[in-house]
C-alpha atoms as a PDB file:
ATOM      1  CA  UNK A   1     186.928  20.201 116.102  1.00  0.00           C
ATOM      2  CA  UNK A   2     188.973  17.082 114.545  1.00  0.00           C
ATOM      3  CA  UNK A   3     189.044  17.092 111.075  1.00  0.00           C
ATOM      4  CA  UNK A   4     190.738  14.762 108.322  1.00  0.00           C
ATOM      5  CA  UNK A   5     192.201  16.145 105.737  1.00  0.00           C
ATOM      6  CA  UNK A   6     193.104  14.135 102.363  1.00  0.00           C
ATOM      7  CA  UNK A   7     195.387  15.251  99.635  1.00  0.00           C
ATOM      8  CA  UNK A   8     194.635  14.157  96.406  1.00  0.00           C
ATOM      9  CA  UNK A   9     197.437  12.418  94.148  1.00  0.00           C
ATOM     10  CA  UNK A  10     200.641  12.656  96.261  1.00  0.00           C
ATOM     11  CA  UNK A  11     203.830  10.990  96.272  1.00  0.00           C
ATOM     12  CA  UNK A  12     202.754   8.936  93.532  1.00  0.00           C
ATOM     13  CA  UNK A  13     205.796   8.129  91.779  1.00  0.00           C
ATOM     14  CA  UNK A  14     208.021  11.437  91.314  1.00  0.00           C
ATOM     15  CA  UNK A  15     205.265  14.017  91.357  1.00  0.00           C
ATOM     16  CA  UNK A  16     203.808  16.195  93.823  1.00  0.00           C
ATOM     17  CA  UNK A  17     206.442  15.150  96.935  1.00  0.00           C
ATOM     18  CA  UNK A  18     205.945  16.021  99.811  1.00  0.00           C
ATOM     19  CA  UNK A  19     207.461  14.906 103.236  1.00  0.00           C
ATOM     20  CA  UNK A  20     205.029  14.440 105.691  1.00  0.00           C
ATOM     21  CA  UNK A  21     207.183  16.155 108.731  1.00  0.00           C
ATOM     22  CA  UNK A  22     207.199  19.240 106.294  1.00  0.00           C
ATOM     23  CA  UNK A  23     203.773  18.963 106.015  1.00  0.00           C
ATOM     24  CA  UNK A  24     202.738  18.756 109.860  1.00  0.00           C
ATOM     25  CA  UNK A  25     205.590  21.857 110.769  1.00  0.00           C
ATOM     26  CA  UNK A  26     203.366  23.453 107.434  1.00  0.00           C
ATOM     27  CA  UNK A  27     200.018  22.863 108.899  1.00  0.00           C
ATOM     28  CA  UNK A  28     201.233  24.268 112.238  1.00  0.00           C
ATOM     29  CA  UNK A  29     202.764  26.720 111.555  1.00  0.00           C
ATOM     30  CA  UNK A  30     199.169  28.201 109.627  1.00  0.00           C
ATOM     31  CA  UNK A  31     198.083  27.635 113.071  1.00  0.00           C
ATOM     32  CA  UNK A  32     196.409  24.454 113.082  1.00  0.00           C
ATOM     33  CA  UNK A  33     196.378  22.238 116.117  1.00  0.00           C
ATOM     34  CA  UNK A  34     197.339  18.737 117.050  1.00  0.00           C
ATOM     35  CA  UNK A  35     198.183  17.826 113.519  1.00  0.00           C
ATOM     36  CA  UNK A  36     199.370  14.331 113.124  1.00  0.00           C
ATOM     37  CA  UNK A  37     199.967  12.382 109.486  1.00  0.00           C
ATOM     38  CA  UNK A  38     199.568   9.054 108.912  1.00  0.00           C
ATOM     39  CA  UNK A  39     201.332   7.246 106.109  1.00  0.00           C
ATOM     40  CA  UNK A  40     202.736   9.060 103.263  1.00  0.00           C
ATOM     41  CA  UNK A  41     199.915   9.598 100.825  1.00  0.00           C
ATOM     42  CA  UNK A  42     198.471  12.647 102.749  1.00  0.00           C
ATOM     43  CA  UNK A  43     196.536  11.853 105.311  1.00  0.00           C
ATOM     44  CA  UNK A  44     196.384  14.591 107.998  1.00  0.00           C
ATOM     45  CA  UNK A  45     194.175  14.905 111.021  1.00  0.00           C
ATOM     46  CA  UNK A  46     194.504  18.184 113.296  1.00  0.00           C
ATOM     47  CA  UNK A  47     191.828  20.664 115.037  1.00  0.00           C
ATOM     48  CA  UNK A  48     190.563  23.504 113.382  1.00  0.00           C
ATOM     49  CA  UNK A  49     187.346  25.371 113.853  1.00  0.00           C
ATOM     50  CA  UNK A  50     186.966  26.337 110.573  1.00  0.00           C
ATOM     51  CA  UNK A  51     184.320  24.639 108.446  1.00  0.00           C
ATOM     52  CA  UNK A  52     185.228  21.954 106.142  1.00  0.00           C
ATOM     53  CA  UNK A  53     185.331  23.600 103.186  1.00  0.00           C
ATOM     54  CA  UNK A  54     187.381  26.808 104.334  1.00  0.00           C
ATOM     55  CA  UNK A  55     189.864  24.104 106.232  1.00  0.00           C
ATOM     56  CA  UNK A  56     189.980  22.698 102.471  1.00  0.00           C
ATOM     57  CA  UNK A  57     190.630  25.632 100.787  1.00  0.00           C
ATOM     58  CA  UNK A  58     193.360  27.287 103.479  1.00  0.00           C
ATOM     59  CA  UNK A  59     195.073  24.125 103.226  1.00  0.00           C
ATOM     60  CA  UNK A  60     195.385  24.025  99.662  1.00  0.00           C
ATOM     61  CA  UNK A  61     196.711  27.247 100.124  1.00  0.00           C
ATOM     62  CA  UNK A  62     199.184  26.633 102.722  1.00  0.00           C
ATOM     63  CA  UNK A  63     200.533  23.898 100.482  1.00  0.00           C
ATOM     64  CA  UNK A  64     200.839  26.273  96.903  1.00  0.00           C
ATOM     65  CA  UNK A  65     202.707  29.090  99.094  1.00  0.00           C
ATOM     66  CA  UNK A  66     204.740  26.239 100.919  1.00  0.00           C
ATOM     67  CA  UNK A  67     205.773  23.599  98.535  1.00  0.00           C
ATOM     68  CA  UNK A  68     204.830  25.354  95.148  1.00  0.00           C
ATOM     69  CA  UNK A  69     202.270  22.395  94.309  1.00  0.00           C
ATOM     70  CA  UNK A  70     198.462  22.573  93.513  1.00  0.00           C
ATOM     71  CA  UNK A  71     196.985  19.951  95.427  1.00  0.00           C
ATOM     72  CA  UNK A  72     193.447  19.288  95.547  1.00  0.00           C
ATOM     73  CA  UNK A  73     192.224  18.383  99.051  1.00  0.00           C
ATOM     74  CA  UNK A  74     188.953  16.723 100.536  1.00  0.00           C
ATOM     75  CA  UNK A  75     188.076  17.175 104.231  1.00  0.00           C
ATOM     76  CA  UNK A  76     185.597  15.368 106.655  1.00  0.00           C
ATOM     77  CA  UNK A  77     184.891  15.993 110.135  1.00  0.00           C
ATOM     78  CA  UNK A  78     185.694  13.394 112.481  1.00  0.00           C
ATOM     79  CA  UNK A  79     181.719  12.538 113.434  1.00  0.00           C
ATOM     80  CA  UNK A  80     181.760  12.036 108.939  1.00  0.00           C
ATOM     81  CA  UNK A  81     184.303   9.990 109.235  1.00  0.00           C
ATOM     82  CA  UNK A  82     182.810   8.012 111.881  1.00  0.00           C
ATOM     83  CA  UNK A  83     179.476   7.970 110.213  1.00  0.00           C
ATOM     84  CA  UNK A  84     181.143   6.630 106.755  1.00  0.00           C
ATOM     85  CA  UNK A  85     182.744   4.177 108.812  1.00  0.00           C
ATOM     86  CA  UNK A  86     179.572   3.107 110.787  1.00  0.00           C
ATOM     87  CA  UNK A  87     177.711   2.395 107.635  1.00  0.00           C
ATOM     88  CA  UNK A  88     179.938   0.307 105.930  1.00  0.00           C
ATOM     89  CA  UNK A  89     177.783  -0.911 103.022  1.00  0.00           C
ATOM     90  CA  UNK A  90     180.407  -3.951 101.669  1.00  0.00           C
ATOM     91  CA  UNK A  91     181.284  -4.907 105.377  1.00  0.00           C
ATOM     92  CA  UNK A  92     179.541  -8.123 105.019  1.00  0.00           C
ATOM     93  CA  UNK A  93     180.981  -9.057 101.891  1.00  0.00           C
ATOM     94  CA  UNK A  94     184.947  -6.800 102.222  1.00  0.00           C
ATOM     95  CA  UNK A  95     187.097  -9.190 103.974  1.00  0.00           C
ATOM     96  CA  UNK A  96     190.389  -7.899 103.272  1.00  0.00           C
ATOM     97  CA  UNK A  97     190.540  -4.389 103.655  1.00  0.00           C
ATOM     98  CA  UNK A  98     193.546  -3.310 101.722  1.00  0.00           C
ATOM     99  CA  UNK A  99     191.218  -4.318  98.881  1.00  0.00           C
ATOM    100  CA  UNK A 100     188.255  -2.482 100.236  1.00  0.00           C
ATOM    101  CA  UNK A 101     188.166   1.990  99.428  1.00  0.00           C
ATOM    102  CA  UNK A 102     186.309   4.518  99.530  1.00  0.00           C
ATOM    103  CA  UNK A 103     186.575   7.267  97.457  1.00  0.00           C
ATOM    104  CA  UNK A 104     185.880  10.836  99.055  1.00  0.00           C
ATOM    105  CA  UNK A 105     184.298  13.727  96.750  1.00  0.00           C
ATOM    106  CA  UNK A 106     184.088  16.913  96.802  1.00  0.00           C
ATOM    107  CA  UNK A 107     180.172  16.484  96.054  1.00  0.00           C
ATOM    108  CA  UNK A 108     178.229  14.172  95.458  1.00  0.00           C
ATOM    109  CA  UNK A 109     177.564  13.036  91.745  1.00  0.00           C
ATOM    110  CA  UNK A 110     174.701  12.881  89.929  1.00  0.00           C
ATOM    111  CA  UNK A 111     172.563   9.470  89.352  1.00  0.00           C
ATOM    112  CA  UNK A 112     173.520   9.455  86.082  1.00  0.00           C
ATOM    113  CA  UNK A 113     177.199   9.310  86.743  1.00  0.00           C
ATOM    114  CA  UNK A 114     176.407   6.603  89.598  1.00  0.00           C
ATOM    115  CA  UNK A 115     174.629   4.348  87.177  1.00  0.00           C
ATOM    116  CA  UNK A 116     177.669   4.805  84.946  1.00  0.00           C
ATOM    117  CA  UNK A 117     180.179   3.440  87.573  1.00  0.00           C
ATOM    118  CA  UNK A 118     177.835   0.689  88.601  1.00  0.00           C
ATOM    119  CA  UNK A 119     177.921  -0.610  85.660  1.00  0.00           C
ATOM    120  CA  UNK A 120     181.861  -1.056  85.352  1.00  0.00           C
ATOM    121  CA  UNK A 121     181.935  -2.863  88.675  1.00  0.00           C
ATOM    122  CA  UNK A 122     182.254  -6.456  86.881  1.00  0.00           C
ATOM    123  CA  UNK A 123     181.509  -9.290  89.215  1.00  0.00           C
ATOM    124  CA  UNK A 124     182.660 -10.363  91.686  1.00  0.00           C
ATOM    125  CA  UNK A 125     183.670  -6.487  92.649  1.00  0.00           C
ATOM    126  CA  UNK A 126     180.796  -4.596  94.154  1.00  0.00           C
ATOM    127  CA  UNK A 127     180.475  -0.720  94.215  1.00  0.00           C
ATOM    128  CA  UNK A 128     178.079   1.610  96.585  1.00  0.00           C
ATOM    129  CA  UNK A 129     177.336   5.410  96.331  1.00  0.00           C
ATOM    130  CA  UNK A 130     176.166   7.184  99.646  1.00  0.00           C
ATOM    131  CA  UNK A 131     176.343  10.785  99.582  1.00  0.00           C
ATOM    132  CA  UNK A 132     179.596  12.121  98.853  1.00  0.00           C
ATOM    133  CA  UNK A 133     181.386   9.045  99.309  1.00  0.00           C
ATOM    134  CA  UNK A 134     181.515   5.998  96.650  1.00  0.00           C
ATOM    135  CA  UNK A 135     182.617   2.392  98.327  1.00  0.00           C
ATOM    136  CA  UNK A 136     184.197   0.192  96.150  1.00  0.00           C
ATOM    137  CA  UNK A 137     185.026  -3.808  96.765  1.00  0.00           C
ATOM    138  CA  UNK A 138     187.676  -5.268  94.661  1.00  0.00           C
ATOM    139  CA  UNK A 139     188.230  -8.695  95.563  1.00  0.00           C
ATOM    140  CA  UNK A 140     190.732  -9.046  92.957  1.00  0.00           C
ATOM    141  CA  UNK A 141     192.680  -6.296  93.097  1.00  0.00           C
ATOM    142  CA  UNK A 142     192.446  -2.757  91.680  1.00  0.00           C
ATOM    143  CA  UNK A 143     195.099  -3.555  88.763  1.00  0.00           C
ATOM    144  CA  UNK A 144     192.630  -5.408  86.992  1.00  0.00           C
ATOM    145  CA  UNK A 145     189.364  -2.833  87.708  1.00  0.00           C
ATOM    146  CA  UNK A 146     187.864  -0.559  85.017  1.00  0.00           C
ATOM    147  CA  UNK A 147     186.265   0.722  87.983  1.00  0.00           C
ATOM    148  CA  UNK A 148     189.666   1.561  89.960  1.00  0.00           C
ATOM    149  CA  UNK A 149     190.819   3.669  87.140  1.00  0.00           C
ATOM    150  CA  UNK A 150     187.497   6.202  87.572  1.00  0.00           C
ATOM    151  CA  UNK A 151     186.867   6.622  91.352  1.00  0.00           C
ATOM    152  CA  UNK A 152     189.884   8.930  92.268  1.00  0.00           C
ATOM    153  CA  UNK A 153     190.341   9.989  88.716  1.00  0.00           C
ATOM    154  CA  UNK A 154     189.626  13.692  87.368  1.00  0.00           C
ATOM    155  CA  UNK A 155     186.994  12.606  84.941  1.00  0.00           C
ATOM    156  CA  UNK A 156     183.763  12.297  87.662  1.00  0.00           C
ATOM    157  CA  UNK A 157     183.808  15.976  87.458  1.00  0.00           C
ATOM    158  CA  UNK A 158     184.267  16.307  91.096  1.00  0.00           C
ATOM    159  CA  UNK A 159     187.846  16.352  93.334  1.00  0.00           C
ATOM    160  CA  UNK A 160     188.201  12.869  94.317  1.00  0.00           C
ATOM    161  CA  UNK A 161     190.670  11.147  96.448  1.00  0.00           C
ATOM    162  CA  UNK A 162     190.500   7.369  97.364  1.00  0.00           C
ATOM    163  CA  UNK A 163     191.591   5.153 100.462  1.00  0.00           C
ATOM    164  CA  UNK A 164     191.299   1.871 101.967  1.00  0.00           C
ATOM    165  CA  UNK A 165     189.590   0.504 104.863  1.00  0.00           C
ATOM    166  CA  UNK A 166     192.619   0.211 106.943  1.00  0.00           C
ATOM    167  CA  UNK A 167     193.581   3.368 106.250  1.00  0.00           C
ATOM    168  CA  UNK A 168     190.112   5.110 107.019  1.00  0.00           C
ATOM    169  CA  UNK A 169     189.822   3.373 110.285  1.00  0.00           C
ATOM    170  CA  UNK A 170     193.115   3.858 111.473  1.00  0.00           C
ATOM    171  CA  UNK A 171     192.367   7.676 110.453  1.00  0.00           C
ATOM    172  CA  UNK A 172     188.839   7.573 112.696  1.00  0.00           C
ATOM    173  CA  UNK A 173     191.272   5.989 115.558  1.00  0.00           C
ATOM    174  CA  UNK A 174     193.919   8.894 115.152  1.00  0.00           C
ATOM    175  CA  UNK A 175     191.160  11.285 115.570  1.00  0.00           C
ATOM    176  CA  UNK A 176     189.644  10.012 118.587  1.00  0.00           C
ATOM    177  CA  UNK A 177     193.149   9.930 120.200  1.00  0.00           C
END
């Protein structure tokens, strides 16, 4: 089965570095298949059979034993990737999708905590929670958004990891290759 696997918070400045031909000779090495990275913020897609969750957890492993680093990681199956991308809730309205993420959880939050985040998205940015996955349009850039700061950051009490739209689709393509 294709899975995507996204580590959380790397090669961000001078912490947590890691190459991403280390990574795939890593990953293969634990015996995963057809593993392929794209760009260097750790984005991985390979075959595994293992469930998300236990692909999660072995490759957090595989990366403490390897490179000494705890790294938090988020997986989705292809067909959830492809369904995240199918919905697209800001499609209509996200025309420039470096600007356009989606931040991936670990589980989804409660409607308390969604309310919460709504609320920061000033206008003209636009925000959507579906399930495990929070969409977030900023129009003018993330510099400027309160928002930014709490979708991939530790305090939603979940593991979160963000990416763009051209980053998520190109993903979805690299999985159907």
């Amino acid at each position: 089965m294709r899975q995507i696997v996204l580590l959380r918070g790397i090669n961000l400045g001078a912490h947590n570095r890691i190459a991403m031909p280390e990574l795939r000779e890593l990953l293969t090495s634990a015996g995963f298949e057809n593993v392929c990275t794209y760009v260097q913020s750790g984005n991985v897609v390979l075959s595994s059979d293992a469930s998300p969750e236990q692909l999660a957890r072995a490759c957090e492993q595989q990366i403490a034993d390897g490179f000494g680093l705890d790294v938090k990681v988020i997986v989705r199956t292809r067909d959830e990737l492809a369904e995240i991308v199918r919905r697209n809730p800001l499609g209509e309205v996200a025309v420039n999708p470096k600007r356009y993420q989606v931040s991936f959880l670990s589980a989804e939050l409660d409607a308390e905590a969604v309310r919460k985040l709504a609320a920061l998205a000033v206008a003209p940015e636009q925000f959507v929670a579906i399930g495990r996955e929070l969409y977030a349009w900023h129009p003018e850039g993330i510099g400027r958004s309160r928002l930014w700061s709490l979708l991939a950051g530790k305090g939603l009490g979940v593991t979160a990891t963000a990416r763009n739209w051209t980053t998520i689709t190109n993903l979805l393509a690299l999985a159907d290759a």
